[in-house]
Protein backbone atom coordinates (compact mmCIF):
# COMPACT_ATOMS: atom_id res chain seq x y z
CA UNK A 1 -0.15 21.28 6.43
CA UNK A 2 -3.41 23.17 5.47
CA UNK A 3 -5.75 20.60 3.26
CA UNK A 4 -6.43 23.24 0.68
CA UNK A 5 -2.48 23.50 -0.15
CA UNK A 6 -3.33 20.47 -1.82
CA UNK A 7 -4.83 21.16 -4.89
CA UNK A 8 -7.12 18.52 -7.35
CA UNK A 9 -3.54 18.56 -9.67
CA UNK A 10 -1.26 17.89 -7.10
CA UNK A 11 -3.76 15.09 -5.70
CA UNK A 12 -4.11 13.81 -9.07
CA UNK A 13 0.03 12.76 -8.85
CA UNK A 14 -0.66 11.36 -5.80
CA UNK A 15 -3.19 9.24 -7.15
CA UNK A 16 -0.88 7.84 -9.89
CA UNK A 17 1.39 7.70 -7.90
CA UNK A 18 -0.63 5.14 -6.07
CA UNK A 19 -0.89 2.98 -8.47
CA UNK A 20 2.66 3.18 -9.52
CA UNK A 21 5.84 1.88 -8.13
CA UNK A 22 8.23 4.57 -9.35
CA UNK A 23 7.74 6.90 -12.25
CA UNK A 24 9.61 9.86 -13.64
CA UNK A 25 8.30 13.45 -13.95
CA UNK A 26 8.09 12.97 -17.67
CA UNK A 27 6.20 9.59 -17.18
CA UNK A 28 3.70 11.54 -15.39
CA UNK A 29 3.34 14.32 -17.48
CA UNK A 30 2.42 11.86 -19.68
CA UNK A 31 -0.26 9.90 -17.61
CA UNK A 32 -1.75 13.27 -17.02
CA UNK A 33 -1.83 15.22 -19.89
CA UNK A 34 -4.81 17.26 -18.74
CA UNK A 35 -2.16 19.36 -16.38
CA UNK A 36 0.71 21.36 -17.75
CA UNK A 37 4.33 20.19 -17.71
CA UNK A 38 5.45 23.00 -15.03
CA UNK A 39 2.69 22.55 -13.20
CA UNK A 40 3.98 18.43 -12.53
CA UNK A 41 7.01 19.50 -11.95
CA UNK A 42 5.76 21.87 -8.97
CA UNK A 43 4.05 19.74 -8.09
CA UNK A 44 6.20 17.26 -7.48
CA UNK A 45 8.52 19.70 -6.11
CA UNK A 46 6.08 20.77 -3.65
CA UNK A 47 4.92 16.80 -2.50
CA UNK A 48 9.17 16.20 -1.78
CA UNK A 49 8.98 19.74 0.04
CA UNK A 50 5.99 18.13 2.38
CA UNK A 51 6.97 14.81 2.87
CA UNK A 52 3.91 12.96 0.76
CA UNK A 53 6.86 11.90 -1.81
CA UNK A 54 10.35 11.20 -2.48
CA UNK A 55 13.17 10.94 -4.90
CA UNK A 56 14.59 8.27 -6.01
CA UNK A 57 17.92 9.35 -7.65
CA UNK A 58 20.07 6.71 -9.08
CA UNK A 59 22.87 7.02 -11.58
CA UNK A 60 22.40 6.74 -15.12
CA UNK A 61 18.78 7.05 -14.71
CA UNK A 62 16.29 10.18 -14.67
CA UNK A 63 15.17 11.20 -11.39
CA UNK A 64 12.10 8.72 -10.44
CA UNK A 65 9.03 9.23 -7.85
CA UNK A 66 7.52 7.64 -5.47
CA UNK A 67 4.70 7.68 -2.54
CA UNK A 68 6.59 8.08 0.71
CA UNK A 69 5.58 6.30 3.13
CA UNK A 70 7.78 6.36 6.49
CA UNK A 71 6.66 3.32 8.62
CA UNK A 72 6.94 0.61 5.34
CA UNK A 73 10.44 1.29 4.73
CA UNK A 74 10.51 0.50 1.58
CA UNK A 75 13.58 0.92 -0.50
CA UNK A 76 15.30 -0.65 -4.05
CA UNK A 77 17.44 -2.63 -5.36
CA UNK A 78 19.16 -1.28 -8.77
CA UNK A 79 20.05 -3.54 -11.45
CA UNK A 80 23.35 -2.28 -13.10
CA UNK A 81 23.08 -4.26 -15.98
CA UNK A 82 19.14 -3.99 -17.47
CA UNK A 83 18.99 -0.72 -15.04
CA UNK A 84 15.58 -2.00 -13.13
CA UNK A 85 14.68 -1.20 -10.29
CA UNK A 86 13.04 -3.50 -7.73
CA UNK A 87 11.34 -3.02 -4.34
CA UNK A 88 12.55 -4.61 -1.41
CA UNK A 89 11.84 -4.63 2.61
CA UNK A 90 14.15 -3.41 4.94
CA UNK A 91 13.31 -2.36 8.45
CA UNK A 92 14.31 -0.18 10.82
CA UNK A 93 15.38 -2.96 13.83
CA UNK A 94 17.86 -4.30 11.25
CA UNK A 95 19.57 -0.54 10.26
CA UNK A 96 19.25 0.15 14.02
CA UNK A 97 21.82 -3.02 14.37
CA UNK A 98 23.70 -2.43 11.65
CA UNK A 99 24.84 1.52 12.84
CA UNK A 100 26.75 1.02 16.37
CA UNK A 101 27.42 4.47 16.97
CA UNK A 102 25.22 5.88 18.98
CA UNK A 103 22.57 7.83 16.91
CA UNK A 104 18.77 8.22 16.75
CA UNK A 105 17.65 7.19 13.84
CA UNK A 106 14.14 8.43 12.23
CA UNK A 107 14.36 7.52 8.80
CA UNK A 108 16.24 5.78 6.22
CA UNK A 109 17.41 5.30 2.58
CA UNK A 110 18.82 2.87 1.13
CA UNK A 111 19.76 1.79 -2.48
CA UNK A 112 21.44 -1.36 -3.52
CA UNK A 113 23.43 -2.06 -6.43
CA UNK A 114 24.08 -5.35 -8.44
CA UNK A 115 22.58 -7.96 -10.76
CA UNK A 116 19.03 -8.74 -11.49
CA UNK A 117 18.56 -12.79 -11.07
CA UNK A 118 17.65 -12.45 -14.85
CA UNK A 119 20.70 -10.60 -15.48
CA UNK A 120 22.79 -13.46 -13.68
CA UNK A 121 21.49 -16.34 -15.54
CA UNK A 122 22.51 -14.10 -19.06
């Protein structure tokens, strides 16, 4: 990617980004009110498109961003009750032992569903 397709706006989401777990388009419109709604959502569109973020897309919830970062494998767990979601580790040896057919795998998602240990104890 050329360095001057990224602009001081779409560096700017990075940056908050950065400094934030997960955070919806309209979260970050907010937190940057100094750049124009359409011009987040491009953006954003345009960070997915080059691999400097993903989506997060669970059920029930607005569609949520987040730095990607491929060799942290980072992924969530997604309270169903109180609808938070929480980072947790998963690495690639583990998925690699988990899928027996015989595939190459280069990255990975993964969401998990249940209940919070707050939500347990209520």
């Amino acid at each position: 990617m050329k360095k001057s397709t990224l602009t001081k706006k779409r560096k700017s989401i990075l940056d908050l980004l950065k400094q934030n777990h997960l955070m919806t388009a309209k979260e970050i419109c907010q937190a940057l009110p100094h750049i124009d709604r359409a011009t987040v959502y491009r953006g954003l569109e345009f960070l997915v498109r080059n691999g400097f973020v993903r989506e997060l897309k669970l059920e029930k919830s607005a569609v949520q961003y987040e730095l990607y970062e491929k060799e942290t494998y980072h992924q969530h767990f997604f309270c169903t009750k109180c609808n938070k979601v929480f980072p947790i580790q998963m690495d690639m040896k583990s998925i690699k032992e988990l899928i027996t057919e015989p595939f190459t795998i280069e990255d990975f998602e993964l969401n998990v569903k249940g209940l919070c240990a707050k939500c347990i104890t209520c």
